[in-house]
PDBML (XML) file of the C-alpha atoms, coordinates in Angstrom:
<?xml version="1.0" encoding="UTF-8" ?>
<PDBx:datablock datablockName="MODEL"
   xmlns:PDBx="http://pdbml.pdb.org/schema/pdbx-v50.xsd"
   xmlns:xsi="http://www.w3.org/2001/XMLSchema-instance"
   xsi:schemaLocation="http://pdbml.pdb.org/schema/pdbx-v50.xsd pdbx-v50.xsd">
   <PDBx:atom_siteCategory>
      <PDBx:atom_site id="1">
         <PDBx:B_iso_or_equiv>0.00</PDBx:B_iso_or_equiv>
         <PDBx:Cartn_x>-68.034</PDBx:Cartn_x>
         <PDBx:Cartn_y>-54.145</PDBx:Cartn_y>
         <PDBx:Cartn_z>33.167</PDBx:Cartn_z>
         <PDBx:auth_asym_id>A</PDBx:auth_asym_id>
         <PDBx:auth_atom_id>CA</PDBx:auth_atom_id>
         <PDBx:auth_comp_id>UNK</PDBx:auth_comp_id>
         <PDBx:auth_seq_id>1</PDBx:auth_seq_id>
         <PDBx:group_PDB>ATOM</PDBx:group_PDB>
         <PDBx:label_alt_id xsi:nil="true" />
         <PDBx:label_asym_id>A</PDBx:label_asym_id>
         <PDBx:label_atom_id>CA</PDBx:label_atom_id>
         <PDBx:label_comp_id>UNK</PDBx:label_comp_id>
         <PDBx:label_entity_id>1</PDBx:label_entity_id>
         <PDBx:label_seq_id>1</PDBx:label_seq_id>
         <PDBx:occupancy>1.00</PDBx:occupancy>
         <PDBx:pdbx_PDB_model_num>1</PDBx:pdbx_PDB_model_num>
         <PDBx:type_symbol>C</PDBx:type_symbol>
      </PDBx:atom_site>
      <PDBx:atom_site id="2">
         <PDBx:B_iso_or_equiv>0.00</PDBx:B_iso_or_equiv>
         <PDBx:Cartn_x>-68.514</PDBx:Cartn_x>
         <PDBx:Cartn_y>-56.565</PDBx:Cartn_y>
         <PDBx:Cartn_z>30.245</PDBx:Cartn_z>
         <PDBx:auth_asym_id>A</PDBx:auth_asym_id>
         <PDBx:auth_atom_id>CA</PDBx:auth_atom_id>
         <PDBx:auth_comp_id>UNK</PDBx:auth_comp_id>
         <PDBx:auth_seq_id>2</PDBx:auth_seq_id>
         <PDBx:group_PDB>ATOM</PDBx:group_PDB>
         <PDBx:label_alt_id xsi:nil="true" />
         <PDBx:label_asym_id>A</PDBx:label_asym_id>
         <PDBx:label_atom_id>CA</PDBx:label_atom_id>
         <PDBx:label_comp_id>UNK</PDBx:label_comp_id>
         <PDBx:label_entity_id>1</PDBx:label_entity_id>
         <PDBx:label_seq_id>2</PDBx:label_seq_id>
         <PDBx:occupancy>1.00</PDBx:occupancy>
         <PDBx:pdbx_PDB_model_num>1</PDBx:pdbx_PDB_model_num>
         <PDBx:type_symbol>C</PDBx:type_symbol>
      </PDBx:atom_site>
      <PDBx:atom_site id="3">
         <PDBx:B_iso_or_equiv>0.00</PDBx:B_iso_or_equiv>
         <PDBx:Cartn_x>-65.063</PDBx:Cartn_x>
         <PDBx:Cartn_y>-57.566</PDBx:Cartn_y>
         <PDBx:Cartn_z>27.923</PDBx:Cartn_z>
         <PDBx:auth_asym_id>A</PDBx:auth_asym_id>
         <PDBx:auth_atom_id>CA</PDBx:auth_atom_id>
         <PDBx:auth_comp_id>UNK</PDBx:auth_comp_id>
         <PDBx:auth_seq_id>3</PDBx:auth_seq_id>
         <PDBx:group_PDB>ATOM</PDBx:group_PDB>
         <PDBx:label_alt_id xsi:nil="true" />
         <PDBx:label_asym_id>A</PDBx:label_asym_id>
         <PDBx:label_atom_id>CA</PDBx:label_atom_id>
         <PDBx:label_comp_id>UNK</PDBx:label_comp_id>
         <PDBx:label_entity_id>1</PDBx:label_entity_id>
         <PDBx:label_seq_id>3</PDBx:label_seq_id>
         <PDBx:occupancy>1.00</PDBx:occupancy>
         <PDBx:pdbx_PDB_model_num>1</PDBx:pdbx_PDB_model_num>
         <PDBx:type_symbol>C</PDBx:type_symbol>
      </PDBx:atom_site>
      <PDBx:atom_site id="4">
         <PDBx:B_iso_or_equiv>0.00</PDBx:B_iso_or_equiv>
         <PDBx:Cartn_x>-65.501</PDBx:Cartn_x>
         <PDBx:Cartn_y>-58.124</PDBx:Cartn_y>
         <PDBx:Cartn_z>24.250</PDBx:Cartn_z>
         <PDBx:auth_asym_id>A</PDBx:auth_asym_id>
         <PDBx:auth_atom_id>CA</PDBx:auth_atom_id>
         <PDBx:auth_comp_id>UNK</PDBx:auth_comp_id>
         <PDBx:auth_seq_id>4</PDBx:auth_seq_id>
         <PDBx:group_PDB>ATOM</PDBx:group_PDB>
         <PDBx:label_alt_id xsi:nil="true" />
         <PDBx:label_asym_id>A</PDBx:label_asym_id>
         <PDBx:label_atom_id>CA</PDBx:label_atom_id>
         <PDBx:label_comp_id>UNK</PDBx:label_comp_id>
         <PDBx:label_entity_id>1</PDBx:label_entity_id>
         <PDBx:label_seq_id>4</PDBx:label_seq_id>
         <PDBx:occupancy>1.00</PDBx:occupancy>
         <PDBx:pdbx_PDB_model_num>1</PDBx:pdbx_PDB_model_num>
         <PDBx:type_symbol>C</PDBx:type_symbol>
      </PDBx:atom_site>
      <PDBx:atom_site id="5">
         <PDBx:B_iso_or_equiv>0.00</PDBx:B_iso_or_equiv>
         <PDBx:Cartn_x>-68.728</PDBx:Cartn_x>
         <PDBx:Cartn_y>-56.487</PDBx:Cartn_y>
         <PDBx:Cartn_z>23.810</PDBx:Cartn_z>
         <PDBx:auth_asym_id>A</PDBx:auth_asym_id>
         <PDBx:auth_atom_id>CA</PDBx:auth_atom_id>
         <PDBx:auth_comp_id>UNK</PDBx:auth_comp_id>
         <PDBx:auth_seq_id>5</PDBx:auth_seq_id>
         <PDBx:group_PDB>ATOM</PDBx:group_PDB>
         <PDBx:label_alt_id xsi:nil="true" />
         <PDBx:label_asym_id>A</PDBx:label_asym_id>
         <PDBx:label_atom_id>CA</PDBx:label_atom_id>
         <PDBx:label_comp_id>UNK</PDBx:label_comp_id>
         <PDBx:label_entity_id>1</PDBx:label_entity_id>
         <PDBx:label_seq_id>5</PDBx:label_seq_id>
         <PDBx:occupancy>1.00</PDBx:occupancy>
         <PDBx:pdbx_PDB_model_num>1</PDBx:pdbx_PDB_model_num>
         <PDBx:type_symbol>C</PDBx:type_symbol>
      </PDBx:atom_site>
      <PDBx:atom_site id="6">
         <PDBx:B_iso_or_equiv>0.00</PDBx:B_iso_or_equiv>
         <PDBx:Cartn_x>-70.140</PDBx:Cartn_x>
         <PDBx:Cartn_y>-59.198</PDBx:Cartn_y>
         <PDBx:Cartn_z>26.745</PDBx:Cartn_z>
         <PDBx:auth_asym_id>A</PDBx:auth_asym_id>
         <PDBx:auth_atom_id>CA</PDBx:auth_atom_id>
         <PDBx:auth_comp_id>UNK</PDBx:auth_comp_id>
         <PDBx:auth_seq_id>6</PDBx:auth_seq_id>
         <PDBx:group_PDB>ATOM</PDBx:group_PDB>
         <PDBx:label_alt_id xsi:nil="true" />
         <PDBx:label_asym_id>A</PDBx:label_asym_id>
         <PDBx:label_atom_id>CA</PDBx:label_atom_id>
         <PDBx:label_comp_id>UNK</PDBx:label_comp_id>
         <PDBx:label_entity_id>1</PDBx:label_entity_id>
         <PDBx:label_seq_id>6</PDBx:label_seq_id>
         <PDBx:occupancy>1.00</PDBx:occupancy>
         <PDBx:pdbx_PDB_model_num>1</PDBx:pdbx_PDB_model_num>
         <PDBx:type_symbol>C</PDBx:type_symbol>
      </PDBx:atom_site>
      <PDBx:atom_site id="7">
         <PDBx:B_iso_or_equiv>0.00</PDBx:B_iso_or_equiv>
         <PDBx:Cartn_x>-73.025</PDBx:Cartn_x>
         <PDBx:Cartn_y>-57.133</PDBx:Cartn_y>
         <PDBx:Cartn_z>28.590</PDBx:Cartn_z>
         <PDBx:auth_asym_id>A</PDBx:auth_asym_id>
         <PDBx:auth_atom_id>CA</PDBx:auth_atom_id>
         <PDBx:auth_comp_id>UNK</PDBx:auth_comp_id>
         <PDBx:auth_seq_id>7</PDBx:auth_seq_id>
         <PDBx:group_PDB>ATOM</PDBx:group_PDB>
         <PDBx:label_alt_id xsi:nil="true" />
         <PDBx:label_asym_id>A</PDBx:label_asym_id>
         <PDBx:label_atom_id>CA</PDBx:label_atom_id>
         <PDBx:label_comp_id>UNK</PDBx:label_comp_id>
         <PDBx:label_entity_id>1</PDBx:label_entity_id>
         <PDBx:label_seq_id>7</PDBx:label_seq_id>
         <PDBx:occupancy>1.00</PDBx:occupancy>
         <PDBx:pdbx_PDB_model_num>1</PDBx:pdbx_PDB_model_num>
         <PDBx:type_symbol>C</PDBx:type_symbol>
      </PDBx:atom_site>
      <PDBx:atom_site id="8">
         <PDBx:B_iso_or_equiv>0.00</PDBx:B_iso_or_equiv>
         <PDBx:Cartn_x>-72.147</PDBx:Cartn_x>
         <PDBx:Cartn_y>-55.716</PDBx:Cartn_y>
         <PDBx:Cartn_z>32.346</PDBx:Cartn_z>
         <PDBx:auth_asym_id>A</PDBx:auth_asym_id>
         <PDBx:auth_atom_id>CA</PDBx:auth_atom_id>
         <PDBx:auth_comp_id>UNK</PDBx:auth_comp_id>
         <PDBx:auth_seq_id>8</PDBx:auth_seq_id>
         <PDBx:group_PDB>ATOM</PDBx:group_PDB>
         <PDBx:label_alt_id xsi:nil="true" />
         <PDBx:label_asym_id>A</PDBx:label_asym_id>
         <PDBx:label_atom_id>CA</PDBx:label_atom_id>
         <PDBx:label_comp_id>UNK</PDBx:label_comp_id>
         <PDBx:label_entity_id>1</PDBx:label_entity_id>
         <PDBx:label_seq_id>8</PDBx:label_seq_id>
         <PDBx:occupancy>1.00</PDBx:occupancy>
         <PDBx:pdbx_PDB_model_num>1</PDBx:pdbx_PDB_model_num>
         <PDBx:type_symbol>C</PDBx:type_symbol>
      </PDBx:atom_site>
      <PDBx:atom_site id="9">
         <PDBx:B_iso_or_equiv>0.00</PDBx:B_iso_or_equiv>
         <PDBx:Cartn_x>-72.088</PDBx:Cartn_x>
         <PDBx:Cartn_y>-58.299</PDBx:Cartn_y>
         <PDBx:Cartn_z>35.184</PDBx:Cartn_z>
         <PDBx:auth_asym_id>A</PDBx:auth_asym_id>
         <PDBx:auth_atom_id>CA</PDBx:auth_atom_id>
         <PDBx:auth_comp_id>UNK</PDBx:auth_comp_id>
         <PDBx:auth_seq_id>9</PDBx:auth_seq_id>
         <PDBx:group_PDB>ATOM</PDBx:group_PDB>
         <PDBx:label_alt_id xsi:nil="true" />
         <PDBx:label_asym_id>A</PDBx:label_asym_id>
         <PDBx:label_atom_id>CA</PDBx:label_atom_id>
         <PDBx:label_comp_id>UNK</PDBx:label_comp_id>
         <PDBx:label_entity_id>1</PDBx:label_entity_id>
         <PDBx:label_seq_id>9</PDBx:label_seq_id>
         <PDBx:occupancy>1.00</PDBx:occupancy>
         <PDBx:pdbx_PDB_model_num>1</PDBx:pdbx_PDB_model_num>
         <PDBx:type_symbol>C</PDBx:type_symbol>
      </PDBx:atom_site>
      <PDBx:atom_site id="10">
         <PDBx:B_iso_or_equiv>0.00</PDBx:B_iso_or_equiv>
         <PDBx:Cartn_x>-74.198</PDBx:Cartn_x>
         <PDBx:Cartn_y>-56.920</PDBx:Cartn_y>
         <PDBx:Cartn_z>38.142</PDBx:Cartn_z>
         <PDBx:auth_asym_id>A</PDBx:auth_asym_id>
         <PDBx:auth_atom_id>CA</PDBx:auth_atom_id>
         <PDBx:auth_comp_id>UNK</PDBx:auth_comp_id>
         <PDBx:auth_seq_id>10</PDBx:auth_seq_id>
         <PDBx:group_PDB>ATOM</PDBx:group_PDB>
         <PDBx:label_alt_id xsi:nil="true" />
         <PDBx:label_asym_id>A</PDBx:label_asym_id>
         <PDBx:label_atom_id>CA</PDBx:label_atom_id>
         <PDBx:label_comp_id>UNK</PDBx:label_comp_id>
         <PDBx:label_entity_id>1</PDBx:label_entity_id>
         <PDBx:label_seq_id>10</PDBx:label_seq_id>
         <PDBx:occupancy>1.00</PDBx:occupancy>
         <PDBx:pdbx_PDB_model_num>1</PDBx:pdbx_PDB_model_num>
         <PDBx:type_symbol>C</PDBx:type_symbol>
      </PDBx:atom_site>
      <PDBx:atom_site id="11">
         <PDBx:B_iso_or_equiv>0.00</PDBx:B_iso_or_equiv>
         <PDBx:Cartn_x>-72.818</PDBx:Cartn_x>
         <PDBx:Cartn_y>-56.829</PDBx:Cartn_y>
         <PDBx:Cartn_z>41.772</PDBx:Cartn_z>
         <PDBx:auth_asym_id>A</PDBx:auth_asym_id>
         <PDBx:auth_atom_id>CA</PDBx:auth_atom_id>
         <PDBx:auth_comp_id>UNK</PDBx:auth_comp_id>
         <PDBx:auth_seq_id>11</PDBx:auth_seq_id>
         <PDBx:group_PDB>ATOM</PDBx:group_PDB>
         <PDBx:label_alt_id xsi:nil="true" />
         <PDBx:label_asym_id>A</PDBx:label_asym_id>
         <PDBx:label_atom_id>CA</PDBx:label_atom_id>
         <PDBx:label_comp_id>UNK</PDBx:label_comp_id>
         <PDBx:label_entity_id>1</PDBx:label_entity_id>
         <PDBx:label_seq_id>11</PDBx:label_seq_id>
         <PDBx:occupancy>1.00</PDBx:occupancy>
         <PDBx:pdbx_PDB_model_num>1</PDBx:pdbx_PDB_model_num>
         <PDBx:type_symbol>C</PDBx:type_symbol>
      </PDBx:atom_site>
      <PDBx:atom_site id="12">
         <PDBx:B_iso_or_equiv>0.00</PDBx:B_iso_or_equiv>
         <PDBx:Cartn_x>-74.768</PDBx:Cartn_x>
         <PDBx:Cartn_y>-57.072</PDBx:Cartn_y>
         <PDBx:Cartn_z>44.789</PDBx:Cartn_z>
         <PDBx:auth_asym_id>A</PDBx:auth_asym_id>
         <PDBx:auth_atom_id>CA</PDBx:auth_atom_id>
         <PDBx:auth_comp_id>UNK</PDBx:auth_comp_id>
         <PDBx:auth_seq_id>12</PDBx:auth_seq_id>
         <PDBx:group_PDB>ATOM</PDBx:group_PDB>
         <PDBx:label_alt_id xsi:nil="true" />
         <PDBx:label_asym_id>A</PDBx:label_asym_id>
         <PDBx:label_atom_id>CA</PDBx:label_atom_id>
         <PDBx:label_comp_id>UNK</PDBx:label_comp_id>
         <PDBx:label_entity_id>1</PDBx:label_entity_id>
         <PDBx:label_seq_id>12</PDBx:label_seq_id>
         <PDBx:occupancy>1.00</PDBx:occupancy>
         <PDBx:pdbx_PDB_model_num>1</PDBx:pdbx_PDB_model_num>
         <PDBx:type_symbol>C</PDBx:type_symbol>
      </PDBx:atom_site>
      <PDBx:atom_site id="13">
         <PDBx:B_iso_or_equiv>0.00</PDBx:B_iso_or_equiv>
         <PDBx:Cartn_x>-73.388</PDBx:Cartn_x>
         <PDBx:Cartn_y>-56.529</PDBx:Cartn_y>
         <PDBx:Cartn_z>48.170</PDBx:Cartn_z>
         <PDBx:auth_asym_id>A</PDBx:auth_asym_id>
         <PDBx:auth_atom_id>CA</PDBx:auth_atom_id>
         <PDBx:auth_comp_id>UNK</PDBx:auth_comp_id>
         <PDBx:auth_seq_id>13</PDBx:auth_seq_id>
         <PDBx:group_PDB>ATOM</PDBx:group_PDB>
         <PDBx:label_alt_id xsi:nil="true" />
         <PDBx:label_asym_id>A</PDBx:label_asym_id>
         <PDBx:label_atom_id>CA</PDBx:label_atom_id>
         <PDBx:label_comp_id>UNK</PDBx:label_comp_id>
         <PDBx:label_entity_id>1</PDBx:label_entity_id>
         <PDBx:label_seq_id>13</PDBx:label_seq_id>
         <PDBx:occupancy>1.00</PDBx:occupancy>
         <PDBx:pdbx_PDB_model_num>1</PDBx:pdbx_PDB_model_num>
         <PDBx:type_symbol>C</PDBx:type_symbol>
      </PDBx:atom_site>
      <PDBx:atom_site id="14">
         <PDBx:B_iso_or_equiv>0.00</PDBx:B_iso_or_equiv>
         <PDBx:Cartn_x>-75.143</PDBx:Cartn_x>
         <PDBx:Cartn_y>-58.113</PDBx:Cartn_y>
         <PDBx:Cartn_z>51.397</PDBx:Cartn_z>
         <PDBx:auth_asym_id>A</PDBx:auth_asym_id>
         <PDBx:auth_atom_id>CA</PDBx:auth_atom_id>
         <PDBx:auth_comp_id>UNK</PDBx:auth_comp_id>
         <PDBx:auth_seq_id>14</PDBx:auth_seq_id>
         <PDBx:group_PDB>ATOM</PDBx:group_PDB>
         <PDBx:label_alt_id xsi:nil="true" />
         <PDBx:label_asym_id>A</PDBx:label_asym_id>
         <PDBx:label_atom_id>CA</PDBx:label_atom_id>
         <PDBx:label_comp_id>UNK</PDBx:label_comp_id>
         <PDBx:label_entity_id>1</PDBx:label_entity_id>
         <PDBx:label_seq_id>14</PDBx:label_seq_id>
         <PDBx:occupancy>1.00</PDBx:occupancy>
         <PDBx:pdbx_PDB_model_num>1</PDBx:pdbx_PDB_model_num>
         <PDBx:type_symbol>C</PDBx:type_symbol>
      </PDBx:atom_site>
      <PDBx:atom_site id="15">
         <PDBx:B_iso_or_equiv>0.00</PDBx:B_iso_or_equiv>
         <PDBx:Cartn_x>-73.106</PDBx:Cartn_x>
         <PDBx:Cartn_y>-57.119</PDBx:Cartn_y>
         <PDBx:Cartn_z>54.170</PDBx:Cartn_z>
         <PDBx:auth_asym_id>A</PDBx:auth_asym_id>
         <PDBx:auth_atom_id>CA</PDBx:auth_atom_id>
         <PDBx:auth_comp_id>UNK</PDBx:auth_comp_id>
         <PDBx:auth_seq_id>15</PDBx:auth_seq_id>
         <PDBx:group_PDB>ATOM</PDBx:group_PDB>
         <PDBx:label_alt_id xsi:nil="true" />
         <PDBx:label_asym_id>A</PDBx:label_asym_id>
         <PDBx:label_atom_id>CA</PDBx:label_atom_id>
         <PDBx:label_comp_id>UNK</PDBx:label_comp_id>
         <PDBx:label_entity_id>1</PDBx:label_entity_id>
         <PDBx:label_seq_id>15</PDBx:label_seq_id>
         <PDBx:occupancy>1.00</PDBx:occupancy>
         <PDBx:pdbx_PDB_model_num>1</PDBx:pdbx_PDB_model_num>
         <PDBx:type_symbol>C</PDBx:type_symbol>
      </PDBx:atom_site>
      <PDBx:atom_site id="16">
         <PDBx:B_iso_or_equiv>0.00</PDBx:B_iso_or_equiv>
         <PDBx:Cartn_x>-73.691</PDBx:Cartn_x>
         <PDBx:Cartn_y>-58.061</PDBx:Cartn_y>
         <PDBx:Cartn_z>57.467</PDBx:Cartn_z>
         <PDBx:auth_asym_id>A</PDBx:auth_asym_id>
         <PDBx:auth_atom_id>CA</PDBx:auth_atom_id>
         <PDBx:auth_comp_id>UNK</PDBx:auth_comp_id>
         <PDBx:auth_seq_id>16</PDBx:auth_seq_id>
         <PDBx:group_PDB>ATOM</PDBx:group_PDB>
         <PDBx:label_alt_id xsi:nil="true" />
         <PDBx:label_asym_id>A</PDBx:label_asym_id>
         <PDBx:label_atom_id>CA</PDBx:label_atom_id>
         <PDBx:label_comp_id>UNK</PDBx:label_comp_id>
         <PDBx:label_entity_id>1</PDBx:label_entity_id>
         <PDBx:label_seq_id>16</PDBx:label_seq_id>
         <PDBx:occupancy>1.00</PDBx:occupancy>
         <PDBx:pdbx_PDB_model_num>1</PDBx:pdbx_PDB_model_num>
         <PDBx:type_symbol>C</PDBx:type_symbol>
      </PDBx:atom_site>
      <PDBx:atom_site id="17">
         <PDBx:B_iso_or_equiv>0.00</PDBx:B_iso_or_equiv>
         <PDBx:Cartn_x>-72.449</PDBx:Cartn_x>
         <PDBx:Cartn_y>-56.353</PDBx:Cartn_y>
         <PDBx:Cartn_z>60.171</PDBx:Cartn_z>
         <PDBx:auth_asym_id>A</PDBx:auth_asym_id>
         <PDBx:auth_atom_id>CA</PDBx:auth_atom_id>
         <PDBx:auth_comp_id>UNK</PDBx:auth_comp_id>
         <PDBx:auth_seq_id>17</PDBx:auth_seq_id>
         <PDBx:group_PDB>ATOM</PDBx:group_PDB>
         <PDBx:label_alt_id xsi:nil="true" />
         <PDBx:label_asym_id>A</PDBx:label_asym_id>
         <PDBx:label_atom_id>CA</PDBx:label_atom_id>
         <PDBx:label_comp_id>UNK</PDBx:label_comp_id>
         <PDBx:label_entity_id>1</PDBx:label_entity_id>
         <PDBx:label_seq_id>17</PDBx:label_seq_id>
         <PDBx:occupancy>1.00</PDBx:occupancy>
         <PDBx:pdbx_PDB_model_num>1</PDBx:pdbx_PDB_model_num>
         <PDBx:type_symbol>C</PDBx:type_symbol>
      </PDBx:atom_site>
      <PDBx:atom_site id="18">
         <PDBx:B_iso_or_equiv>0.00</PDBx:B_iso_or_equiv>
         <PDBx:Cartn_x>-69.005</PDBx:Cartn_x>
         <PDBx:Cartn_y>-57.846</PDBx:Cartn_y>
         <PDBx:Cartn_z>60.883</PDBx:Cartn_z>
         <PDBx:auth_asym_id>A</PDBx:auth_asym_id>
         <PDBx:auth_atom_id>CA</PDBx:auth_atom_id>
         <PDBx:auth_comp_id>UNK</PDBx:auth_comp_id>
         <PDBx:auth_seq_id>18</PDBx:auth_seq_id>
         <PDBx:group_PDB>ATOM</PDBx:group_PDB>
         <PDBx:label_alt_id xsi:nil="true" />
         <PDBx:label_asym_id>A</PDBx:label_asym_id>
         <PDBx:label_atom_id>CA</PDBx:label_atom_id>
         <PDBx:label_comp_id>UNK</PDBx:label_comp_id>
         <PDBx:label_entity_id>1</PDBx:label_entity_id>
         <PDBx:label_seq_id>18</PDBx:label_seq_id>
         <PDBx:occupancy>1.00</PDBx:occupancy>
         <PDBx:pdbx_PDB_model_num>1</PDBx:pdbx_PDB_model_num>
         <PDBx:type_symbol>C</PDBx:type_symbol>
      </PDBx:atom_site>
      <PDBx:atom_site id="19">
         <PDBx:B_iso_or_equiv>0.00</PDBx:B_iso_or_equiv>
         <PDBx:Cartn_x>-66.684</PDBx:Cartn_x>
         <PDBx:Cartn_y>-57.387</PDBx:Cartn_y>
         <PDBx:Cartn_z>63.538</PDBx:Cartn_z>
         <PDBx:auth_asym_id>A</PDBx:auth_asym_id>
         <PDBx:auth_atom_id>CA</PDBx:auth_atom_id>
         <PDBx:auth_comp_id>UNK</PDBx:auth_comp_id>
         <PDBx:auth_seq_id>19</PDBx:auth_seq_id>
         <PDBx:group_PDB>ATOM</PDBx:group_PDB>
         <PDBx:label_alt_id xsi:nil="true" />
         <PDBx:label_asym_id>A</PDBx:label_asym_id>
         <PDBx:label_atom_id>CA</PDBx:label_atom_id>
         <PDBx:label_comp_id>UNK</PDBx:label_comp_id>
         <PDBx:label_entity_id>1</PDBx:label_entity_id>
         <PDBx:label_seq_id>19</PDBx:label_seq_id>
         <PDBx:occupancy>1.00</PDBx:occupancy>
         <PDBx:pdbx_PDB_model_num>1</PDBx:pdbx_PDB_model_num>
         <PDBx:type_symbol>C</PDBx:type_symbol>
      </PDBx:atom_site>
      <PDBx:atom_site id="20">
         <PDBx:B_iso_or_equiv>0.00</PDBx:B_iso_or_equiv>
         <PDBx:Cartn_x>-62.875</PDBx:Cartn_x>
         <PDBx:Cartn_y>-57.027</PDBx:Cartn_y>
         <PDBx:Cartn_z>62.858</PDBx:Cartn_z>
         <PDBx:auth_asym_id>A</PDBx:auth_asym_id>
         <PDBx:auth_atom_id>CA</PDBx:auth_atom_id>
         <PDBx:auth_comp_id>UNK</PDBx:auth_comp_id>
         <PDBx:auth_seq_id>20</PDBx:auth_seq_id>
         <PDBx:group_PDB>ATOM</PDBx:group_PDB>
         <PDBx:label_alt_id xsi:nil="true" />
         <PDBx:label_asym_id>A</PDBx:label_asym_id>
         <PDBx:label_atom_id>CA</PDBx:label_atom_id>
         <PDBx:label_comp_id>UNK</PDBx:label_comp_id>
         <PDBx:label_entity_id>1</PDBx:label_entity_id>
         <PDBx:label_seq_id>20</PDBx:label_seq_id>
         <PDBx:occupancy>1.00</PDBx:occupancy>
         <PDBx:pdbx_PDB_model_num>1</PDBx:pdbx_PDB_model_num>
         <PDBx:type_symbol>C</PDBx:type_symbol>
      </PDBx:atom_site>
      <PDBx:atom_site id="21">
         <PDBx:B_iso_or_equiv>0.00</PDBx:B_iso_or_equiv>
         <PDBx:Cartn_x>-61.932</PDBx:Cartn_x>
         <PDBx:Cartn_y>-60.833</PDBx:Cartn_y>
         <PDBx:Cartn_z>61.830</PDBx:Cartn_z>
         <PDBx:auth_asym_id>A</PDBx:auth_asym_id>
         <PDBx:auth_atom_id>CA</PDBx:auth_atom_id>
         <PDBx:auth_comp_id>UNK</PDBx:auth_comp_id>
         <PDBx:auth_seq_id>21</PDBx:auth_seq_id>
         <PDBx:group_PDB>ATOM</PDBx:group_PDB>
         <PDBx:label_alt_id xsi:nil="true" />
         <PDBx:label_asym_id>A</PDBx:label_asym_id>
         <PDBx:label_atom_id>CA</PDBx:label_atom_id>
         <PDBx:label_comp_id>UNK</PDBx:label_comp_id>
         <PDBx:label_entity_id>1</PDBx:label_entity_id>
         <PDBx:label_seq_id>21</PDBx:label_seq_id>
         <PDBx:occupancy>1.00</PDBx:occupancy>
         <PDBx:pdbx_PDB_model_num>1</PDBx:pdbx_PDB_model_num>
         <PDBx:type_symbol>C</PDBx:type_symbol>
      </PDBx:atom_site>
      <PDBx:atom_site id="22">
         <PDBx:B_iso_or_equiv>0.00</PDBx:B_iso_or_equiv>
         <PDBx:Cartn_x>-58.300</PDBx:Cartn_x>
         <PDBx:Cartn_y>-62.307</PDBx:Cartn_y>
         <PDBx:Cartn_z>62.198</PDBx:Cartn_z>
         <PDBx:auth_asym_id>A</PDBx:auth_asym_id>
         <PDBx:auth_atom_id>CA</PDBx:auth_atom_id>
         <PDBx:auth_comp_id>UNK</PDBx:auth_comp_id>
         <PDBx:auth_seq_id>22</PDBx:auth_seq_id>
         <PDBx:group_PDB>ATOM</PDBx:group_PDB>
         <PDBx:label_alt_id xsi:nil="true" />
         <PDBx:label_asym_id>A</PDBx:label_asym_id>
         <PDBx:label_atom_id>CA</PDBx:label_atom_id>
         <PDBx:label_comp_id>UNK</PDBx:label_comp_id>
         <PDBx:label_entity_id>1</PDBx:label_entity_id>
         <PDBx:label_seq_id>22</PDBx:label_seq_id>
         <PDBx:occupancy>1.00</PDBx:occupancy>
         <PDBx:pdbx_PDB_model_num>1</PDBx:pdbx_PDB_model_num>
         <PDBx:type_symbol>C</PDBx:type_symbol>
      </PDBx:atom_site>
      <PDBx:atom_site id="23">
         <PDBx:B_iso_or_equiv>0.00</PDBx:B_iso_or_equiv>
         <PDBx:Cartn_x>-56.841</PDBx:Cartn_x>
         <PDBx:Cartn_y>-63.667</PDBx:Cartn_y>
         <PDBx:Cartn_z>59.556</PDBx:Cartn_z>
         <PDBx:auth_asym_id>A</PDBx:auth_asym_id>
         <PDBx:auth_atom_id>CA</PDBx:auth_atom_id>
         <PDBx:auth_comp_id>UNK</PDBx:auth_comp_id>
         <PDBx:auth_seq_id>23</PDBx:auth_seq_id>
         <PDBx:group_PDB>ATOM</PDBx:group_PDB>
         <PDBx:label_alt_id xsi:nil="true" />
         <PDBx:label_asym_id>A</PDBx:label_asym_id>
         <PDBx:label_atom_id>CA</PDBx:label_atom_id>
         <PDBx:label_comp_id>UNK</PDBx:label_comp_id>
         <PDBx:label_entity_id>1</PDBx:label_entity_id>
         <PDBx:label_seq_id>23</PDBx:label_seq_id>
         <PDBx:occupancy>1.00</PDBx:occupancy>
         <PDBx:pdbx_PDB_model_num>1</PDBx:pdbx_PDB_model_num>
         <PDBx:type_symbol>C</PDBx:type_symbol>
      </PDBx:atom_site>
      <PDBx:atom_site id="24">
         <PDBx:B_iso_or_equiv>0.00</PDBx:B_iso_or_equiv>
         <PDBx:Cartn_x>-53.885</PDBx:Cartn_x>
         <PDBx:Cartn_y>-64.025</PDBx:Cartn_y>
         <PDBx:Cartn_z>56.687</PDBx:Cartn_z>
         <PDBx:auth_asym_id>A</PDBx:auth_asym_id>
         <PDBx:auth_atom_id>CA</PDBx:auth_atom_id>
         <PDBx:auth_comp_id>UNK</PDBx:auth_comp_id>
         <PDBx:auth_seq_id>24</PDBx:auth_seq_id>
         <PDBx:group_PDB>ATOM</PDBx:group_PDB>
         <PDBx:label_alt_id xsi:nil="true" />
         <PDBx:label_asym_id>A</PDBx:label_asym_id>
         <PDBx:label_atom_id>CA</PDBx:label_atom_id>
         <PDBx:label_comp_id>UNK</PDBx:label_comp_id>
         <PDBx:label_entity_id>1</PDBx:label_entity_id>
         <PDBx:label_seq_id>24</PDBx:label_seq_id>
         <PDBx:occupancy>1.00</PDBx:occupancy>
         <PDBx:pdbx_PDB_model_num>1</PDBx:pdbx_PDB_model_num>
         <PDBx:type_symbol>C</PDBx:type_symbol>
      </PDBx:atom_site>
   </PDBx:atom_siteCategory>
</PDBx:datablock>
């Protein structure tokens, strides 16, 4: 969300369509 008056760092999400993965 921006720290000492920094602007806002945008997020964008690509998700594929993942199955369950197994892992740590």
């Amino acid at each position: 969300n921006g720290r000492s008056g920094k602007p806002k760092i945008e997020v964008i999400k690509n998700y594929g369509d993942l199955p369950l993965v197994e892992c740590y």
